[in-house]
C-alpha atoms as a PDB file:
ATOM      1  CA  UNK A   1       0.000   0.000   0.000  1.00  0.00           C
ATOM      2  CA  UNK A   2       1.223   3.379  -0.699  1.00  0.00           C
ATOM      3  CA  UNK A   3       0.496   6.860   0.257  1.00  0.00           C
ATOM      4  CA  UNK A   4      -1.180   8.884  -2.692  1.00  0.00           C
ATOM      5  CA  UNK A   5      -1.458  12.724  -2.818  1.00  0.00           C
ATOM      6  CA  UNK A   6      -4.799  12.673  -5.412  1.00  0.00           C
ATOM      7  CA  UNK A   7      -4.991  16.357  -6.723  1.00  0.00           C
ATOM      8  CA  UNK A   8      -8.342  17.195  -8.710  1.00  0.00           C
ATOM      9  CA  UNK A   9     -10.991  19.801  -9.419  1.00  0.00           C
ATOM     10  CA  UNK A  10      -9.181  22.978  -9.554  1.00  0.00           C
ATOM     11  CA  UNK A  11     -10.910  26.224 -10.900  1.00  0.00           C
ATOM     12  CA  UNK A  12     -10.655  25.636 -14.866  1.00  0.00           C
ATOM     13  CA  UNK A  13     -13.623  25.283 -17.328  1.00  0.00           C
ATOM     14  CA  UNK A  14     -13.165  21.968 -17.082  1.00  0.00           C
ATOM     15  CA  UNK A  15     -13.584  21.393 -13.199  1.00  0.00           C
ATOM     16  CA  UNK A  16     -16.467  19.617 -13.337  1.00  0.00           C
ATOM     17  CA  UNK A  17     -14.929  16.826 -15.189  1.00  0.00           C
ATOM     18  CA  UNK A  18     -11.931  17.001 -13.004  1.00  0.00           C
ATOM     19  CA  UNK A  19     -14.137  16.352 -10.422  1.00  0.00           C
ATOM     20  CA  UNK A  20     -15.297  13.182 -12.164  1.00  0.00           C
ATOM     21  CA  UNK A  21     -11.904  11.916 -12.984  1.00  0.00           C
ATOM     22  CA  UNK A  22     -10.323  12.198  -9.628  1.00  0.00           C
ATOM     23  CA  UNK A  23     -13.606  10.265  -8.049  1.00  0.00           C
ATOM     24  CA  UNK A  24     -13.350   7.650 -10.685  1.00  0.00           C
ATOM     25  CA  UNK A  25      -9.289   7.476  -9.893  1.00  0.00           C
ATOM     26  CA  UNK A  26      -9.573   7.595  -5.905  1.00  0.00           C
ATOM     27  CA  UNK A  27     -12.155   4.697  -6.382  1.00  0.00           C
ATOM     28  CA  UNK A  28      -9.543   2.692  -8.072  1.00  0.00           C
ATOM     29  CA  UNK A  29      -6.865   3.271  -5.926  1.00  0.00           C
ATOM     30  CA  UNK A  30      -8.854   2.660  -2.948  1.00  0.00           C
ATOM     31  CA  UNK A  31      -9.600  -1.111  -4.477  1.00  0.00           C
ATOM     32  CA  UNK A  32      -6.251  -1.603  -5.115  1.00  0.00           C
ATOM     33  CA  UNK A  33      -5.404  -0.786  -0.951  1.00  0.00           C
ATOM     34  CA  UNK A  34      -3.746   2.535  -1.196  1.00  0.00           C
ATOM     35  CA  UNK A  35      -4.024   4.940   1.326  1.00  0.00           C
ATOM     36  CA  UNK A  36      -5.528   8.136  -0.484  1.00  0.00           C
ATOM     37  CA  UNK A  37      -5.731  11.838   0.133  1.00  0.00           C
ATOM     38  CA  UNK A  38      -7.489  14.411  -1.960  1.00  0.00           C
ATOM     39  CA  UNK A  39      -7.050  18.289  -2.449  1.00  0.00           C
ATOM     40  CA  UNK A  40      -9.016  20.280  -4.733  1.00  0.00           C
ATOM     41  CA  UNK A  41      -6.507  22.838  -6.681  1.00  0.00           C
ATOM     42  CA  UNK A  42      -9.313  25.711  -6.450  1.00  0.00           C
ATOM     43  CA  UNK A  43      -8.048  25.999  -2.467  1.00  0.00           C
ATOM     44  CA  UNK A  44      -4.909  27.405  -1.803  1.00  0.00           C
ATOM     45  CA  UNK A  45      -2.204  24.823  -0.959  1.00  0.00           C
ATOM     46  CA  UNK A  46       0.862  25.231   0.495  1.00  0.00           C
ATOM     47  CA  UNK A  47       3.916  23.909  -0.679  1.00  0.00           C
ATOM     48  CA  UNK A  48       4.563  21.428   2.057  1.00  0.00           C
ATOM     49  CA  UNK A  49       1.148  19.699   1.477  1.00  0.00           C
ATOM     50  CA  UNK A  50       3.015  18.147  -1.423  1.00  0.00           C
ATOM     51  CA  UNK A  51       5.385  16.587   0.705  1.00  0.00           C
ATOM     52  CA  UNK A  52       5.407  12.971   2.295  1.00  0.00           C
ATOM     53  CA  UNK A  53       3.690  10.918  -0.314  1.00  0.00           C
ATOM     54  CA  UNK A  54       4.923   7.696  -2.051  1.00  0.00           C
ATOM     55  CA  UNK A  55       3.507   9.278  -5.862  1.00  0.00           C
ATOM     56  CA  UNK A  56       0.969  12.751  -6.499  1.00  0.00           C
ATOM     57  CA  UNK A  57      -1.479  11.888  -9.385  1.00  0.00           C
ATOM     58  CA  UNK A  58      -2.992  15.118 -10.962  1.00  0.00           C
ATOM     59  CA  UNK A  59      -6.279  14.339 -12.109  1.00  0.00           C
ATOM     60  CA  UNK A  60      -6.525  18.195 -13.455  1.00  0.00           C
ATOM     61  CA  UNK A  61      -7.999  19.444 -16.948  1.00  0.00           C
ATOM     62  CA  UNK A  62      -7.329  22.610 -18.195  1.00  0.00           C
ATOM     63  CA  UNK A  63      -5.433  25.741 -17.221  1.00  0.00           C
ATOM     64  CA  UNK A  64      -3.143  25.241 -13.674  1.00  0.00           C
ATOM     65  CA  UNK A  65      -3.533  21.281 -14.505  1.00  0.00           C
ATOM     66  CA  UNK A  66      -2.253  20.269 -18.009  1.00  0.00           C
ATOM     67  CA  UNK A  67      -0.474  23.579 -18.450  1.00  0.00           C
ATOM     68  CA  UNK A  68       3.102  22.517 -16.883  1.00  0.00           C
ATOM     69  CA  UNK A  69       2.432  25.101 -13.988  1.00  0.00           C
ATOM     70  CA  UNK A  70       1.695  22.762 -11.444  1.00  0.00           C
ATOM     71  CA  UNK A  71       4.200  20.617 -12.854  1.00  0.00           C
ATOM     72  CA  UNK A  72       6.794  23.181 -12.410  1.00  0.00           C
ATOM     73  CA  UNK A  73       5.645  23.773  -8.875  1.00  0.00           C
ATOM     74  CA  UNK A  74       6.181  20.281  -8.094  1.00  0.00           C
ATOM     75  CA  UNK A  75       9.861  19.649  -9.676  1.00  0.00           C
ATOM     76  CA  UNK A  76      11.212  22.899  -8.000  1.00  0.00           C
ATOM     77  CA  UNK A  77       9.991  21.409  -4.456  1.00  0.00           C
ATOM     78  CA  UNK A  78      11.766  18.505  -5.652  1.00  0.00           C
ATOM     79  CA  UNK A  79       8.791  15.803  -6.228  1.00  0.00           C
ATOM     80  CA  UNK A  80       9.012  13.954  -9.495  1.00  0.00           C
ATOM     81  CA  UNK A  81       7.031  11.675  -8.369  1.00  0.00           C
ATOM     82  CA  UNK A  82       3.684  12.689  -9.753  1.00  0.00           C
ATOM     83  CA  UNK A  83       2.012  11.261 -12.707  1.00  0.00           C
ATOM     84  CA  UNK A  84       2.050  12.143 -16.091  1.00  0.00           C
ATOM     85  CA  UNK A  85       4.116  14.527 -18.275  1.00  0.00           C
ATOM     86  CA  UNK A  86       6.784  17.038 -16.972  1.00  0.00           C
ATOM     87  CA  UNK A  87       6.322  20.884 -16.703  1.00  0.00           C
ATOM     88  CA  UNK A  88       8.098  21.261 -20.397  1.00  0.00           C
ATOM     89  CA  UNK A  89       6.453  18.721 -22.033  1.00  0.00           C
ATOM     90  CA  UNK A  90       2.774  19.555 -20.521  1.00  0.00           C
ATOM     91  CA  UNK A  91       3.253  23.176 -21.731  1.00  0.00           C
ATOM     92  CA  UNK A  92       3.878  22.178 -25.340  1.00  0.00           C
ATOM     93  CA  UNK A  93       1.065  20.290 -25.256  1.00  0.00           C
ATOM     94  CA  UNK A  94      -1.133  22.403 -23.644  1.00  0.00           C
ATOM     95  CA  UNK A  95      -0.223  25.731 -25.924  1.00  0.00           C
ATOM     96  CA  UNK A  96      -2.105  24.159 -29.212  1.00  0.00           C
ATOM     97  CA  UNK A  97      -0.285  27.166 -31.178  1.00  0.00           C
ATOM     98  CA  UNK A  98       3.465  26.141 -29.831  1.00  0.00           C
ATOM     99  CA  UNK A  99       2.184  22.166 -30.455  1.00  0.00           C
ATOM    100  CA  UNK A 100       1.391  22.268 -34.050  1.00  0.00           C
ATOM    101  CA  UNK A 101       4.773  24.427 -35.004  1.00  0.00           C
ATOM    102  CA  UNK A 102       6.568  21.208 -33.574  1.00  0.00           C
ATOM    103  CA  UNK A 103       4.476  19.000 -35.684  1.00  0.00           C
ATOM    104  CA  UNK A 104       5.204  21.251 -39.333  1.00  0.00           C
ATOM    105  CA  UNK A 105       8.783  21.129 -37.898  1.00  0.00           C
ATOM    106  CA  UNK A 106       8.566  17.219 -38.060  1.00  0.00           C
ATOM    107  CA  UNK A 107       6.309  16.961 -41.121  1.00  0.00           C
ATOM    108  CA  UNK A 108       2.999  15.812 -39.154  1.00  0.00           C
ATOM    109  CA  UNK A 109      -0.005  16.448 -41.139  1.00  0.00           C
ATOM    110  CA  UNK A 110      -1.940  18.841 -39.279  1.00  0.00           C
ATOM    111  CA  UNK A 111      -4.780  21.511 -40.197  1.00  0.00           C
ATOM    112  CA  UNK A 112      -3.950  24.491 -41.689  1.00  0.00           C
ATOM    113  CA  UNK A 113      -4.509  26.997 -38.521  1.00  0.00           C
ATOM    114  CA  UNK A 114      -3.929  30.481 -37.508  1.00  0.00           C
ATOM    115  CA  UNK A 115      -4.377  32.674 -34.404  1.00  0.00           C
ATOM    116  CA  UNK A 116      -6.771  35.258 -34.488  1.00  0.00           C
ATOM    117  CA  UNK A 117      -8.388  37.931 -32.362  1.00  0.00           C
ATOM    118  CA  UNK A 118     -11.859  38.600 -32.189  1.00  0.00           C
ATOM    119  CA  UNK A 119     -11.900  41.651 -34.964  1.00  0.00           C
ATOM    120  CA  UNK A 120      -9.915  39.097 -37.324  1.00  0.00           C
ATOM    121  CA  UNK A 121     -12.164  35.888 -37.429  1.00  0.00           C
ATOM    122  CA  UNK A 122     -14.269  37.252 -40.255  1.00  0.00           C
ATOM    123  CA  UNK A 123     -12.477  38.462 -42.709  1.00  0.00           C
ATOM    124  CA  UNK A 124      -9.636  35.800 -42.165  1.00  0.00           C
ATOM    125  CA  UNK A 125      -9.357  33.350 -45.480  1.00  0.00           C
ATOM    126  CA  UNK A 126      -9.446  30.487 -43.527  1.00  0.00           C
ATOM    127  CA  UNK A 127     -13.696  31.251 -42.969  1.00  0.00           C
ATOM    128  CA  UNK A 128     -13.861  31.057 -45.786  1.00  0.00           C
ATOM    129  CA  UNK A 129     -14.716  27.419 -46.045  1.00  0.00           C
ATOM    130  CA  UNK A 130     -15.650  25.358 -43.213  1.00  0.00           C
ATOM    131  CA  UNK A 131     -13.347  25.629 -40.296  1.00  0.00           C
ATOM    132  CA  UNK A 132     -12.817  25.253 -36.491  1.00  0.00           C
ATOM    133  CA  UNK A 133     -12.284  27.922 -34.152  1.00  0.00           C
ATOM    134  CA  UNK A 134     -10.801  26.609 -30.810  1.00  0.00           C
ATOM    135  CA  UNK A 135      -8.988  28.189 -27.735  1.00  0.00           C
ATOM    136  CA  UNK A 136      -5.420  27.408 -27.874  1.00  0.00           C
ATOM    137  CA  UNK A 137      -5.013  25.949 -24.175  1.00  0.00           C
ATOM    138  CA  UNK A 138      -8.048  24.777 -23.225  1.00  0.00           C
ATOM    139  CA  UNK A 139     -10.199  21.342 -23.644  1.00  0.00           C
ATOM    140  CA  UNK A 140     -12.854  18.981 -23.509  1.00  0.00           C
ATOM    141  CA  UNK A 141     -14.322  21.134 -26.639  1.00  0.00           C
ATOM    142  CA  UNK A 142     -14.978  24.102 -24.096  1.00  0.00           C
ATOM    143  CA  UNK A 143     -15.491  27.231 -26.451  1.00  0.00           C
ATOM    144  CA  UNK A 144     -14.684  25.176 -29.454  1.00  0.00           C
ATOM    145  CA  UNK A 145     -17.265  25.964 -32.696  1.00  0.00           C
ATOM    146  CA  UNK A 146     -16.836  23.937 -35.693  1.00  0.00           C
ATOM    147  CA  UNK A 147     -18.800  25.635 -38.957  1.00  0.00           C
ATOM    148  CA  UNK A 148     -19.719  23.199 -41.659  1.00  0.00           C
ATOM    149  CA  UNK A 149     -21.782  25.347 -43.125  1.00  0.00           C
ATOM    150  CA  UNK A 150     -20.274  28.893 -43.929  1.00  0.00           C
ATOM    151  CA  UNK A 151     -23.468  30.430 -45.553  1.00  0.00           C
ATOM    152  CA  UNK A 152     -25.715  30.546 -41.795  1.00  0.00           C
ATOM    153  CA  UNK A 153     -22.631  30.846 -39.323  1.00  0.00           C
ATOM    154  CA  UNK A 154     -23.569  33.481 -36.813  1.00  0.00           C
ATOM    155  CA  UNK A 155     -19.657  35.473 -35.931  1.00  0.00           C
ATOM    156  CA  UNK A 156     -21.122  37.008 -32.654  1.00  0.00           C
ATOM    157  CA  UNK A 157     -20.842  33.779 -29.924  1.00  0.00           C
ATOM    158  CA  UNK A 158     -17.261  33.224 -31.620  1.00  0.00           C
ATOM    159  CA  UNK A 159     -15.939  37.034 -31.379  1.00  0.00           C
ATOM    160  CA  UNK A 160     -17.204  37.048 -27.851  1.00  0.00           C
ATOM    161  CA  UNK A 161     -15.168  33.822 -26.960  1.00  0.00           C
ATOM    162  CA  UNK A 162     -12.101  35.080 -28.922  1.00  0.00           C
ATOM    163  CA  UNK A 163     -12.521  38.483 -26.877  1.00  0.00           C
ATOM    164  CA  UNK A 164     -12.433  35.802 -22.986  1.00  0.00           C
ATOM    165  CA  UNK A 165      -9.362  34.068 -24.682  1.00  0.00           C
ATOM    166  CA  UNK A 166      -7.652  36.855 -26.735  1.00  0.00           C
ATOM    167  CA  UNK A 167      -6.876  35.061 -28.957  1.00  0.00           C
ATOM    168  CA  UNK A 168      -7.606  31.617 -30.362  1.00  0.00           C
ATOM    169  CA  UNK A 169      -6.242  29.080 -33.130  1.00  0.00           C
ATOM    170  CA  UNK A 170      -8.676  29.032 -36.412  1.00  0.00           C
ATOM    171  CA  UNK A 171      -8.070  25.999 -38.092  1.00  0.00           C
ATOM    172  CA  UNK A 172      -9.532  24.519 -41.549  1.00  0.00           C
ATOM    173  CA  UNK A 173     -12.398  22.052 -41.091  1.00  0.00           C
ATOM    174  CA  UNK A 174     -10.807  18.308 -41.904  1.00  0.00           C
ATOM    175  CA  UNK A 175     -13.897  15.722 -42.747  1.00  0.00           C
ATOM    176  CA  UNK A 176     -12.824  12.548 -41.726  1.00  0.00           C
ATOM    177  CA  UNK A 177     -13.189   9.758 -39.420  1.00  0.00           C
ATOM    178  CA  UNK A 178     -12.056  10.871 -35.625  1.00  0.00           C
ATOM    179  CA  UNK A 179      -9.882   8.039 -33.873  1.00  0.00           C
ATOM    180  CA  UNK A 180      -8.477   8.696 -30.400  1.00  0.00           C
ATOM    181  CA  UNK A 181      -5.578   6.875 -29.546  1.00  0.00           C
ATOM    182  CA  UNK A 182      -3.861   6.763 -26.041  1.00  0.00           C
ATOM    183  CA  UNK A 183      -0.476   5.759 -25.343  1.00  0.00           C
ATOM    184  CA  UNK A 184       0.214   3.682 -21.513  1.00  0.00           C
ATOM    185  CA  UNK A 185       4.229   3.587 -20.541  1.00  0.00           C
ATOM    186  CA  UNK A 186       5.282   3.872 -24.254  1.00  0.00           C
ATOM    187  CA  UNK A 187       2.814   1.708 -25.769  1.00  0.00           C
ATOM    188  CA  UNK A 188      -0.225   2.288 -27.998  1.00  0.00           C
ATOM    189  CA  UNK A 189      -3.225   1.309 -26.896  1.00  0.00           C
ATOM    190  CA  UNK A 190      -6.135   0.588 -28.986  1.00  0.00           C
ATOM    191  CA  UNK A 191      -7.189   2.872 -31.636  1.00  0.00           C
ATOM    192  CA  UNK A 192     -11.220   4.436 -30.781  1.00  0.00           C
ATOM    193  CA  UNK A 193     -13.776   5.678 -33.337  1.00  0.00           C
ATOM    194  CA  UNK A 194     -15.543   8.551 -32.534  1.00  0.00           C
ATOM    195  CA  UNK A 195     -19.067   8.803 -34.088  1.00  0.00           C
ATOM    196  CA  UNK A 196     -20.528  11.956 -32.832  1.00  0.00           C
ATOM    197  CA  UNK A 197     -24.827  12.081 -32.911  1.00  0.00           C
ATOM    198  CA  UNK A 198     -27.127  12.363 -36.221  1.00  0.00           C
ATOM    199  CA  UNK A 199     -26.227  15.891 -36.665  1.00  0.00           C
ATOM    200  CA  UNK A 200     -24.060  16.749 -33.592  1.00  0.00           C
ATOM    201  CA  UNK A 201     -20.874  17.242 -33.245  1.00  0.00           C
ATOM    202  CA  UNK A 202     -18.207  15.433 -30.363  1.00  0.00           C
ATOM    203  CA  UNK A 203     -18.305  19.064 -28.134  1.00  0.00           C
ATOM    204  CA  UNK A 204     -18.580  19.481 -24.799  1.00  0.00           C
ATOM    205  CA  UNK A 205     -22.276  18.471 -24.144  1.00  0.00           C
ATOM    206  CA  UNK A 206     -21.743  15.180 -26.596  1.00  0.00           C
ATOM    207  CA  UNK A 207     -18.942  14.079 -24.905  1.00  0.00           C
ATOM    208  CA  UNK A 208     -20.443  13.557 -21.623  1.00  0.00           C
ATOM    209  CA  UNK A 209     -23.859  12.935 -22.521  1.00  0.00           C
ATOM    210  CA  UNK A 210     -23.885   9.181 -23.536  1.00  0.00           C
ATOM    211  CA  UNK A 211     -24.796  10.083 -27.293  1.00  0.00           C
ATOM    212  CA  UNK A 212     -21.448   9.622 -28.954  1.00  0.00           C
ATOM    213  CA  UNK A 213     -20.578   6.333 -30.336  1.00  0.00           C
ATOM    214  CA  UNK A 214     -16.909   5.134 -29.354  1.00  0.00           C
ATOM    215  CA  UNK A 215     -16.085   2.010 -31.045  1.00  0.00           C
ATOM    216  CA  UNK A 216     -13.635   0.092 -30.171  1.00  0.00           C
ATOM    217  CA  UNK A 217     -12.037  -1.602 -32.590  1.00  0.00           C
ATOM    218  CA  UNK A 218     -13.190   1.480 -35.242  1.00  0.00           C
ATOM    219  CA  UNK A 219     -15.418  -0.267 -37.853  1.00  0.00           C
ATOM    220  CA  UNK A 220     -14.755   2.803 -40.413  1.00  0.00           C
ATOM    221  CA  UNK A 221     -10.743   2.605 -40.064  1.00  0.00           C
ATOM    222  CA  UNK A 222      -8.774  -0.613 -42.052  1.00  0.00           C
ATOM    223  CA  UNK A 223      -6.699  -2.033 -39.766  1.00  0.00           C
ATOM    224  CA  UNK A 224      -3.426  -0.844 -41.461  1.00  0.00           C
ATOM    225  CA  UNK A 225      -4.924   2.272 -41.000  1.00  0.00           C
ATOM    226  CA  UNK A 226      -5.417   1.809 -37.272  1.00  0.00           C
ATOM    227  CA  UNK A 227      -1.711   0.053 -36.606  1.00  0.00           C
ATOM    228  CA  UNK A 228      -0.342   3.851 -39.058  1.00  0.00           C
ATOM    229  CA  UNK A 229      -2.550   5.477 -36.326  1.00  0.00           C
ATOM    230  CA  UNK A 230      -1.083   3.595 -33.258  1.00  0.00           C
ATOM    231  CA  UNK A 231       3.040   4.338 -34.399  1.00  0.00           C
ATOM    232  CA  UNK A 232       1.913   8.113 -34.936  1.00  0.00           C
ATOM    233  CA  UNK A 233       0.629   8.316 -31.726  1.00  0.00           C
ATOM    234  CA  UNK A 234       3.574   7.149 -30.210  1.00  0.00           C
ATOM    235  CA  UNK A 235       6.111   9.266 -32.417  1.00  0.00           C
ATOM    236  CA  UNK A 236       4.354  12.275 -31.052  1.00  0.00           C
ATOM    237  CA  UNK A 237       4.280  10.941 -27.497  1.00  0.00           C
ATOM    238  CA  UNK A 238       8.001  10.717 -27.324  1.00  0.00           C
ATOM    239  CA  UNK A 239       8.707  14.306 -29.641  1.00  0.00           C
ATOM    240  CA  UNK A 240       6.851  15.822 -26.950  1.00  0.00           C
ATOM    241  CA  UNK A 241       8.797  14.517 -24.273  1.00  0.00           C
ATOM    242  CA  UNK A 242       5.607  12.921 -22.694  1.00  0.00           C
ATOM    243  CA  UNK A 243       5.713  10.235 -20.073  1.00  0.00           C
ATOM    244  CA  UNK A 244       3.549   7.653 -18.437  1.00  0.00           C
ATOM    245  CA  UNK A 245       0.447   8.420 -20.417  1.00  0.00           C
ATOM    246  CA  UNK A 246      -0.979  10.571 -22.913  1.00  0.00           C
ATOM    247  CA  UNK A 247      -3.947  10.694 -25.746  1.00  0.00           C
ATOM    248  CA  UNK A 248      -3.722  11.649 -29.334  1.00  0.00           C
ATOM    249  CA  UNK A 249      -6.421  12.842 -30.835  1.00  0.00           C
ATOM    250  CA  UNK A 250      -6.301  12.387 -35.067  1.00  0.00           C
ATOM    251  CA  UNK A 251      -8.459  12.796 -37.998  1.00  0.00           C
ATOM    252  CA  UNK A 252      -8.692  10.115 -40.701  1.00  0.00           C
ATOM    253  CA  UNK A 253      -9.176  11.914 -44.073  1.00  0.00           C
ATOM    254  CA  UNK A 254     -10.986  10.337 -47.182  1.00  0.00           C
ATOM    255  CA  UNK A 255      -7.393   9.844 -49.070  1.00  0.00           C
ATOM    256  CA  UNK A 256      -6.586   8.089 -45.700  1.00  0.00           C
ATOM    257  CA  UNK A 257      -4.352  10.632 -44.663  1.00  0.00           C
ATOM    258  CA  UNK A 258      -4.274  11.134 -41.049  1.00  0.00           C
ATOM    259  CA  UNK A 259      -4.265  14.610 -40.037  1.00  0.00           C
ATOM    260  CA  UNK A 260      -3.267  15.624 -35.785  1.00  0.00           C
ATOM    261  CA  UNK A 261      -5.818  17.377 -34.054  1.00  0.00           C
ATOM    262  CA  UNK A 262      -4.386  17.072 -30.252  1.00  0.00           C
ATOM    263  CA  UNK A 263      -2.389  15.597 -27.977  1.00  0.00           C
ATOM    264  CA  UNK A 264      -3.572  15.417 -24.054  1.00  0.00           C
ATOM    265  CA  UNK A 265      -1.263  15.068 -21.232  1.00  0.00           C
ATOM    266  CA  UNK A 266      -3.620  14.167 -18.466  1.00  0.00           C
ATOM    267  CA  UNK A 267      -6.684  12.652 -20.491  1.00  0.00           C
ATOM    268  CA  UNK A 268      -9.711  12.255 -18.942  1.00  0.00           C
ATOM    269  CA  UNK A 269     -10.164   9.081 -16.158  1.00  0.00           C
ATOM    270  CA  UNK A 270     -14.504   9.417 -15.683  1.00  0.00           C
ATOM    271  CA  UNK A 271     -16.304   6.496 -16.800  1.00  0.00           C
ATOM    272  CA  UNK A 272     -17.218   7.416 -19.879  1.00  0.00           C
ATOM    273  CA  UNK A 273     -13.475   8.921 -20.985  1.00  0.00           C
ATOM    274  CA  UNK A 274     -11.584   7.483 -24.109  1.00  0.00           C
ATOM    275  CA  UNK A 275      -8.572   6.669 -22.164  1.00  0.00           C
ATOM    276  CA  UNK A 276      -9.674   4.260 -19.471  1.00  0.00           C
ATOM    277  CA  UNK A 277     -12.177   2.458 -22.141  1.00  0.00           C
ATOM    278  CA  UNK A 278      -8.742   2.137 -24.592  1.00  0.00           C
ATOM    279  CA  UNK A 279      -6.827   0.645 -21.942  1.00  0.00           C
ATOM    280  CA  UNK A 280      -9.641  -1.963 -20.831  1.00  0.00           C
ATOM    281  CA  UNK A 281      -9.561  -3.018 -23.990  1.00  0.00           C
ATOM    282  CA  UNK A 282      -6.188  -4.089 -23.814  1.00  0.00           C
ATOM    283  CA  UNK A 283      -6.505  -5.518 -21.104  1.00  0.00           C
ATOM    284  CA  UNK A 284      -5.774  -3.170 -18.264  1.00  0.00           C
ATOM    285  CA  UNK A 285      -9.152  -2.368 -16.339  1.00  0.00           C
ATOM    286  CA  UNK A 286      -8.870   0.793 -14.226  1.00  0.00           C
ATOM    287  CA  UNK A 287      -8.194  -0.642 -11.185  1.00  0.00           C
ATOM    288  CA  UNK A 288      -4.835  -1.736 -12.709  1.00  0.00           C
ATOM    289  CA  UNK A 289      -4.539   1.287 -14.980  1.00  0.00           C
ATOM    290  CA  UNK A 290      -4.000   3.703 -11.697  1.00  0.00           C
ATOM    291  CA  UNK A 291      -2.352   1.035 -10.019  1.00  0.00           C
ATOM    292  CA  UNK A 292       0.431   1.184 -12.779  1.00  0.00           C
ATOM    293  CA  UNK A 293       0.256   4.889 -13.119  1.00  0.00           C
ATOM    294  CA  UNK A 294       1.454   5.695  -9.583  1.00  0.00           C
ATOM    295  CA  UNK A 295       3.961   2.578  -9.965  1.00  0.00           C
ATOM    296  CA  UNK A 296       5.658   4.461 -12.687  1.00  0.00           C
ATOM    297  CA  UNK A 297       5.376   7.898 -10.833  1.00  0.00           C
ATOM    298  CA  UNK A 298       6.955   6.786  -7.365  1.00  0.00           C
ATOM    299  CA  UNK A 299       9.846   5.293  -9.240  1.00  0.00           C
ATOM    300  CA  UNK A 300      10.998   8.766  -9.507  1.00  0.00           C
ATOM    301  CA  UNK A 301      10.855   9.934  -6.316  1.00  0.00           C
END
């Protein structure tokens, strides 16, 4: 049994699933016999409530979670024992902007994408045709608008969001088939289809709501496709320096090219998340998949 520092909800847009995630993990950790402690990040904390454990597992979406600041926190109190990416590599990640100039760099298919401000989303080419319009360091589809149809799309929800963030990353709309593909201690796990619903789209709501399809194995994806899908997933695991688990999101395009929408450093652990179902399906139910997790993360303290 070991002593586990579980840190979760925080004051993101995406606290409510953080919430979720950290339940679902401290459930699993419990069943396994560890000795668990929570702290929600939206308190203040002091430094030394960091110290004494045998691994920290951030179960934390969003901005002060994913963003390498809490990371950073940790290392310079001198705790590497906490689960998932480092401060460097969860700040690439996080900064969408930063991630996809490392991916052109390495010649990763990726959308065409821009950053604009609220008075440029307009007139910018790229709405021109059907697009995305995302924040650059956020998730779970929070503030995210994706316009198939250029002809009825309404500018005044998306300037207002762009005026919250500042700025956010316009992208070109890539049709496709959306896989999901998570990667556990260096190793692929099973590729997921997403199938959003009849006329939906996979955004915030659709994610949580039951209504999206996630098959597992993909029924739309060949399975060469799926085993190109797994080795990308890991090539862009280890470019971005991540460790002990992270989720690549990717878009399979009619030619079969496969196009990089995301990668997440601390994917989401609720029972309906991609990640945990992935990893089942290999074999590792969730009980064992946090088990391992703060196995890997107390080796380095």
């Amino acid at each position: 049994m070991s002593k586990i520092l579980l840190l979760m909800g925080g004051s993101s847009s995406e606290r409510e699933i953080s919430l979720r995630s950290g339940t679902a993990v401290r459930k699993a950790l419990e069943q396994v016999g560890h000795e668990v402690t929570t702290l929600d990040t939206a308190e203040p904390i002091e430094d030394a409530a960091f110290d004494d454990y045998d691994a920290i597992f951030p179960v934390l979406h969003g901005s002060g979670g994913e963003d390498g600041v809490l990371q950073a926190r940790l290392e310079a109190r001198g705790h590497h024992n906490f689960v998932g990416s480092d401060a460097v590599s969860s700040a690439l990640c996080f900064d969408k902007w930063e991630y996809k100039q490392l991916l052109d760099q390495h010649g990763i298919l990726n959308a065409t994408g821009a950053m604009v401000s609220a008075d440029e989303i307009q007139a910018h080419p790229l709405t021109q045709a059907p697009f995305v319009l995302k924040p650059s360091n956020g998730g779970s589809s929070v503030d995210t608008f994706i316009v198939r149809d250029i002809a009825t799309v309404d500018f005044s929800a998306m300037e207002a969001a762009c005026a919250r963030h500042k700025t956010m990353l316009l992208e070109a709309l890539i049709e496709g088939v959306e896989i999901t593909i998570g990667v556990l201690d260096d190793t692929a796990l099973p590729v997921i289809e997403i199938i959003p619903p009849v006329d939906g789209e996979f955004d915030y709501e659709n994610k949580y709501n039951g209504t999206t399809q996630e098959l597992c194995p993909p029924v739309n994806v060949a399975a060469d496709g799926q085993a190109e899908a797994q080795a990308l997933a890991l090539q862009i695991h280890k470019l971005c320096g991540c460790r002990d688990f992270s989720r690549t999101d990717i878009m399979v395009a009619p030619d079969n090219k496969l196009y990089v929408i995301e990668t997440n450093t601390i994917p989401g652990m609720t029972d309906e998340s991609l990640f945990p179902k992935a990893a089942a399906t290999a074999g590792v139910p969730m009980v064992d998949l946090c088990d391992q997790l703060v196995s890997l993360a107390a080796a380095r303290a």
